[in-house]
C-alpha atoms as a PDB file:
ATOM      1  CA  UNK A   1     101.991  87.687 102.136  1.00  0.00           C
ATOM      2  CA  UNK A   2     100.070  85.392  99.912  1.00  0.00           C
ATOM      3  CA  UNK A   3      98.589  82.283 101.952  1.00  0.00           C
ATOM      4  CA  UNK A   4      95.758  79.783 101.761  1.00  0.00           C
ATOM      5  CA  UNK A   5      92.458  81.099 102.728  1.00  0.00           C
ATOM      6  CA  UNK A   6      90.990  79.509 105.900  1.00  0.00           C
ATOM      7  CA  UNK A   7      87.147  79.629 107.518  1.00  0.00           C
ATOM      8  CA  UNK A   8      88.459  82.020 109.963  1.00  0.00           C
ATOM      9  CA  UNK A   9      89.226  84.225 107.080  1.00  0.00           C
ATOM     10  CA  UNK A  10      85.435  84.310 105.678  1.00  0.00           C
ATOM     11  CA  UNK A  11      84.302  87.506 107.527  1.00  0.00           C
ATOM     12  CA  UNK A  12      87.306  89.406 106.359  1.00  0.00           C
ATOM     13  CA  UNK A  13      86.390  87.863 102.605  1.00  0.00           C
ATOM     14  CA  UNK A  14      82.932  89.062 102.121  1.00  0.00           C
ATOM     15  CA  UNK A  15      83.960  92.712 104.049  1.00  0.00           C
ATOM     16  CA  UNK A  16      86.036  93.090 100.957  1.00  0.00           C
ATOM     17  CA  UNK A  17      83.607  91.603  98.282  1.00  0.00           C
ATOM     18  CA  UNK A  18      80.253  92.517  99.520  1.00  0.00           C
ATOM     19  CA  UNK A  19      80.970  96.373  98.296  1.00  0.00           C
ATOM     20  CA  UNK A  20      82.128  95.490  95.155  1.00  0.00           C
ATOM     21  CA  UNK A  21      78.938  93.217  94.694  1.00  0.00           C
ATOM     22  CA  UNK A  22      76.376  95.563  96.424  1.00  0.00           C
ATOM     23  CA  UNK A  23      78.011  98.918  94.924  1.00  0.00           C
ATOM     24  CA  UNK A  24      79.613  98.165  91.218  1.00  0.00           C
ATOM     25  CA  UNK A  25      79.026  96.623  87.915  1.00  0.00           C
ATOM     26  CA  UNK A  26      82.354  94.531  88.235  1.00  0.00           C
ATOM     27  CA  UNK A  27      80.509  91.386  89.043  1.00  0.00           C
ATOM     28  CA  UNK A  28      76.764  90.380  87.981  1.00  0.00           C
ATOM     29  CA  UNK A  29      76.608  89.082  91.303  1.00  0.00           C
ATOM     30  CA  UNK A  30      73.852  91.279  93.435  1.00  0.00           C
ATOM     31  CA  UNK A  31      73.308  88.933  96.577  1.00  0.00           C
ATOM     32  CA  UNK A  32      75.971  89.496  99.576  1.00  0.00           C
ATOM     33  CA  UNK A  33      78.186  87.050 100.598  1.00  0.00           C
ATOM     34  CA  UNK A  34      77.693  85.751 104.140  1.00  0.00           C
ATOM     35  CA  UNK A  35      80.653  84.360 105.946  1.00  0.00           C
ATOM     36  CA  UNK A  36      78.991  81.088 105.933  1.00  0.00           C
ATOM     37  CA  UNK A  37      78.660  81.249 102.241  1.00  0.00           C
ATOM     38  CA  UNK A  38      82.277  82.108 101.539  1.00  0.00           C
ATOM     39  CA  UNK A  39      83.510  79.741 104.045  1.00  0.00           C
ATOM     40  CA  UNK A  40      81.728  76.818 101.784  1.00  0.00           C
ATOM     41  CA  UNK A  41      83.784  78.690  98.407  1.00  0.00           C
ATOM     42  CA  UNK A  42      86.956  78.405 100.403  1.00  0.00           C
ATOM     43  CA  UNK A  43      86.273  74.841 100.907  1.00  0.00           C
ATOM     44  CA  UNK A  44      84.561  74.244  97.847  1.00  0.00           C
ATOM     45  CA  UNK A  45      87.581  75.611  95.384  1.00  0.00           C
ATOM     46  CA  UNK A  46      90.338  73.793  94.990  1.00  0.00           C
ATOM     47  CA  UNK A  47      92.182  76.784  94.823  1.00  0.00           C
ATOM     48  CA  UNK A  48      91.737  79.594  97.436  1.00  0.00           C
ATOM     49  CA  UNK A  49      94.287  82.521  98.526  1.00  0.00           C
ATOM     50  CA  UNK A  50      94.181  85.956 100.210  1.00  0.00           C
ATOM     51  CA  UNK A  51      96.688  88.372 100.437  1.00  0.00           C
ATOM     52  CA  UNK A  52      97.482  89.406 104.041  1.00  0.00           C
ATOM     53  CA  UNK A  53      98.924  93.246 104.346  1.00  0.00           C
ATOM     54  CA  UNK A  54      99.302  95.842 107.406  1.00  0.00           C
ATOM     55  CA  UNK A  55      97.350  92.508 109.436  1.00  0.00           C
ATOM     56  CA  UNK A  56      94.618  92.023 107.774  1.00  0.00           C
ATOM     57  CA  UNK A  57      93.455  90.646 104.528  1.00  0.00           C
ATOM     58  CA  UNK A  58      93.591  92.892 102.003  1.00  0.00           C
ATOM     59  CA  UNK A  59      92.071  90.811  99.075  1.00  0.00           C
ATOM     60  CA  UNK A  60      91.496  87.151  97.967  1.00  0.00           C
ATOM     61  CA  UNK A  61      91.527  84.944  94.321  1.00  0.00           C
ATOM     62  CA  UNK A  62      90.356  81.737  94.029  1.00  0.00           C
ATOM     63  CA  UNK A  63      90.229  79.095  90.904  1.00  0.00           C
ATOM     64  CA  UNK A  64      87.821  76.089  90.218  1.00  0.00           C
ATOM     65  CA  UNK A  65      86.843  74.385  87.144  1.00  0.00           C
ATOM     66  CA  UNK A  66      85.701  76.465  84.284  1.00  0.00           C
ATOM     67  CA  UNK A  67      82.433  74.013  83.723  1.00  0.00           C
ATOM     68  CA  UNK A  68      81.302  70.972  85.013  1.00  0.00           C
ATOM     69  CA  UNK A  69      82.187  67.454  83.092  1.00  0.00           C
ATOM     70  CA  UNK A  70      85.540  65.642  82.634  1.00  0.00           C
ATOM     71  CA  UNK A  71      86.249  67.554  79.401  1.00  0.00           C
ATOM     72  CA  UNK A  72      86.610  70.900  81.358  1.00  0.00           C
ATOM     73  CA  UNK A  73      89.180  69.623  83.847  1.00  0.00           C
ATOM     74  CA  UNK A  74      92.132  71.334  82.706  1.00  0.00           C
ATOM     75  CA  UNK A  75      90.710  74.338  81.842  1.00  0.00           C
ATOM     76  CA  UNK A  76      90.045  76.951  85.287  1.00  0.00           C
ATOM     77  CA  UNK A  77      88.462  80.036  85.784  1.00  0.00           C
ATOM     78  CA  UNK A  78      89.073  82.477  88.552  1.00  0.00           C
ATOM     79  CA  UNK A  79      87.632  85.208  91.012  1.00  0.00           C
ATOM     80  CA  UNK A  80      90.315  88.107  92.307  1.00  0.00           C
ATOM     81  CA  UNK A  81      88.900  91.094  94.353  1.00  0.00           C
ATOM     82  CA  UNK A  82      91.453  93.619  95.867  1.00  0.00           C
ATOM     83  CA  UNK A  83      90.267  95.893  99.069  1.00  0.00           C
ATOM     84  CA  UNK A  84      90.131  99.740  97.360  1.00  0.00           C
ATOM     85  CA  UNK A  85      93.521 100.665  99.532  1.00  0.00           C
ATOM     86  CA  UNK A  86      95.551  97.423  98.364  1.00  0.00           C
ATOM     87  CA  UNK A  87      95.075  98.147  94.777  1.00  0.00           C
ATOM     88  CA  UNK A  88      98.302  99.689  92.922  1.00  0.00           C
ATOM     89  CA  UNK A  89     100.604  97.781  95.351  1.00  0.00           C
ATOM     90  CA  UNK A  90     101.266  94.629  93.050  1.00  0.00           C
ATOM     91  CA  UNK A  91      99.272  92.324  95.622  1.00  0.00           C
ATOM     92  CA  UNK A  92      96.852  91.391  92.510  1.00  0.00           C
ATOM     93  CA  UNK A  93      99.893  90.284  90.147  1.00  0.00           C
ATOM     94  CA  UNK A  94     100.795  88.345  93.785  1.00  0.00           C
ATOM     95  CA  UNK A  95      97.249  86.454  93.796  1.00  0.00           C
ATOM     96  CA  UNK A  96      97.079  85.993  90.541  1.00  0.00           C
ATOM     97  CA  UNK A  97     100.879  84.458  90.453  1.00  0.00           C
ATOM     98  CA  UNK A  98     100.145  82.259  93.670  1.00  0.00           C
ATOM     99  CA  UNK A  99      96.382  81.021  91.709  1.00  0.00           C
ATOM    100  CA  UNK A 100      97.970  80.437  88.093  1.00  0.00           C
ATOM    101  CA  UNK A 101     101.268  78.280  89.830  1.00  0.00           C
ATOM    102  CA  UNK A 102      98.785  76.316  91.894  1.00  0.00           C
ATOM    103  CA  UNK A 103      96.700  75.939  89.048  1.00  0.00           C
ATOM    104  CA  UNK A 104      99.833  74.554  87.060  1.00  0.00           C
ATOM    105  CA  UNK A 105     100.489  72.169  89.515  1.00  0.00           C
ATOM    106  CA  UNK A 106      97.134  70.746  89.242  1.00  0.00           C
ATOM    107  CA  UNK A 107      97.699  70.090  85.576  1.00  0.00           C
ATOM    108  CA  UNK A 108      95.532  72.756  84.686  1.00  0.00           C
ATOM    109  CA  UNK A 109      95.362  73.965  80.617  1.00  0.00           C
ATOM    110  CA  UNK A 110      94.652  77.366  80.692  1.00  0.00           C
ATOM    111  CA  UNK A 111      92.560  79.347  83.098  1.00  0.00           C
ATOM    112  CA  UNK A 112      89.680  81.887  82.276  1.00  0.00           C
ATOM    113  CA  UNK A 113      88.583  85.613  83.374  1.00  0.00           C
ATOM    114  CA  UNK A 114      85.007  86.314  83.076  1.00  0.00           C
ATOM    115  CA  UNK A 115      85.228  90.427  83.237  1.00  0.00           C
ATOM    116  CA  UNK A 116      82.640  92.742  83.241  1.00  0.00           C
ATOM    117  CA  UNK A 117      82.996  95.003  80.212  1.00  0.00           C
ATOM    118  CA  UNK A 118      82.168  98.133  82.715  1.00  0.00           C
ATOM    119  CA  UNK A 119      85.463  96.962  84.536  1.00  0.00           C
ATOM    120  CA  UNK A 120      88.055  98.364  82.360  1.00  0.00           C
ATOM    121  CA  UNK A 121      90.776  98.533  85.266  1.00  0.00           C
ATOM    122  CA  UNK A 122      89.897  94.828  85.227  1.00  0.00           C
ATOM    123  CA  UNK A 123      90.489  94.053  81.342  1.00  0.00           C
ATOM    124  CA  UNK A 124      93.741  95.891  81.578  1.00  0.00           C
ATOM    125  CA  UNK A 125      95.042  94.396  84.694  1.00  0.00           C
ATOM    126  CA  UNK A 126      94.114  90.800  83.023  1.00  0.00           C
ATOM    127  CA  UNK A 127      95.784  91.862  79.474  1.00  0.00           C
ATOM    128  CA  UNK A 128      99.295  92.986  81.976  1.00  0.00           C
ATOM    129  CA  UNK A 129      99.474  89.722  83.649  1.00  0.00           C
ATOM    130  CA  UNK A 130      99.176  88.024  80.065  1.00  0.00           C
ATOM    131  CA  UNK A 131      95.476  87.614  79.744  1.00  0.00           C
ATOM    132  CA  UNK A 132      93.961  87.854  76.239  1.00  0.00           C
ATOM    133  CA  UNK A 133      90.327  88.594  75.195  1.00  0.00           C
ATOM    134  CA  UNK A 134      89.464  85.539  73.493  1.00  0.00           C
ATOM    135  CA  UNK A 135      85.446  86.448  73.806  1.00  0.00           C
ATOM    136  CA  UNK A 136      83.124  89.403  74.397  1.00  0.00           C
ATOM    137  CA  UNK A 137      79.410  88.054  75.572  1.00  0.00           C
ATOM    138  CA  UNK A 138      76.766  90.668  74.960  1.00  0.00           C
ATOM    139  CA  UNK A 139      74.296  91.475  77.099  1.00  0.00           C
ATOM    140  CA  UNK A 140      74.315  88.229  79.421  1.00  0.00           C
ATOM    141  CA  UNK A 141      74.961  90.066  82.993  1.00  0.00           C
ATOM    142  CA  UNK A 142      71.611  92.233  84.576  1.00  0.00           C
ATOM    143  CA  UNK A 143      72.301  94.423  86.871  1.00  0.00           C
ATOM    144  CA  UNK A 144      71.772  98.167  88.189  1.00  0.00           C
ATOM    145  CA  UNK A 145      68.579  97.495  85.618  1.00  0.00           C
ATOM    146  CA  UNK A 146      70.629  96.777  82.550  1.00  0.00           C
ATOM    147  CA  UNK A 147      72.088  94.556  80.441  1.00  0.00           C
ATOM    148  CA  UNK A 148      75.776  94.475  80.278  1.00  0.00           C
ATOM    149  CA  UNK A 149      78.731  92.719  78.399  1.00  0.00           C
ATOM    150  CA  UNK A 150      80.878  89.852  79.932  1.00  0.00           C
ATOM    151  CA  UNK A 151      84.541  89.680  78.310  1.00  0.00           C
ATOM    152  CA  UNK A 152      86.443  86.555  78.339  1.00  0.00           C
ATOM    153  CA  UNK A 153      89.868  86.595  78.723  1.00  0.00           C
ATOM    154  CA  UNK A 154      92.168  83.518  78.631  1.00  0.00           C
ATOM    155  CA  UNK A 155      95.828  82.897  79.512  1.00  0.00           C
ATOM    156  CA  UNK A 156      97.608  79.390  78.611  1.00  0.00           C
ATOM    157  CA  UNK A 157      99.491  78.081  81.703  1.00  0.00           C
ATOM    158  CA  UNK A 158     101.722  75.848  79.254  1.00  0.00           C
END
């Protein structure tokens, strides 16, 4: 089931994203999420879901503006992270669904994937749901004590 995140759901959140941020190249990010820090995202974002399986949450997406200023206001860019055992069970084309129609209904443009180059289950799950690499940033994200790639990837909500 796809819902709305909630501040009860933070803890569960960060269990989920604090190994891919800790352990993996798929986000620059290197600083754990506390529960208190993803409990300001969820109500930050205008746009925040997790995907609820066996009882628990099994992973999360969430959407905000792509950049600051009036100009960007149409145009979002999103965050998915799966738990390891959810992956391969179409709950990521669910988030991403549930993110891109909300998005929609918020008169949004097109929406934005910022993917780590060393994620290429990432690209190709973006490039499925009808993503398309539009940039590839060299060597802006350090991490593990190296530079590495970002790849942009856009899909028009039309």
């Amino acid at each position: 089931m796809i819902r709305p995140a909630t501040a009860a759901d933070a803890g569960a959140i960060a269990a989920i994203w604090n190994p891919v941020i800790l352990d993996t190249a798929v986000t620059f990010e290197s600083v754990p999420k506390t529960p208190a820090d993803v409990a300001a995202l969820i109500a930050a974002r205008p746009v925040f879901l997790v995907a609820e399986a066996a009882g628990g949450i099994a992973g999360f997406a969430s959407c905000g503006q792509f950049r600051s200023g009036t100009g960007y206001a149409r145009t979002m860019e999103h965050t998915i992270v799966l738990a390891p055992a959810a992956r391969g069970r179409g709950l990521g084309r669910a988030l991403m669904a549930g993110i891109e129609d909300r998005a929609r209904a918020r008169r949004a443009h097109s929406i934005f994937a910022g993917v780590s180059a060393e994620n290429p289950d990432g690209i190709a799950f973006h490039a499925a749901v009808g993503y398309a690499e539009v940039a590839r940033l060299r060597a802006v994200g350090w991490k593990f004590g190296r530079w590495m790639d970002l790849v942009l990837m856009q899909k028009f909500l039309g």
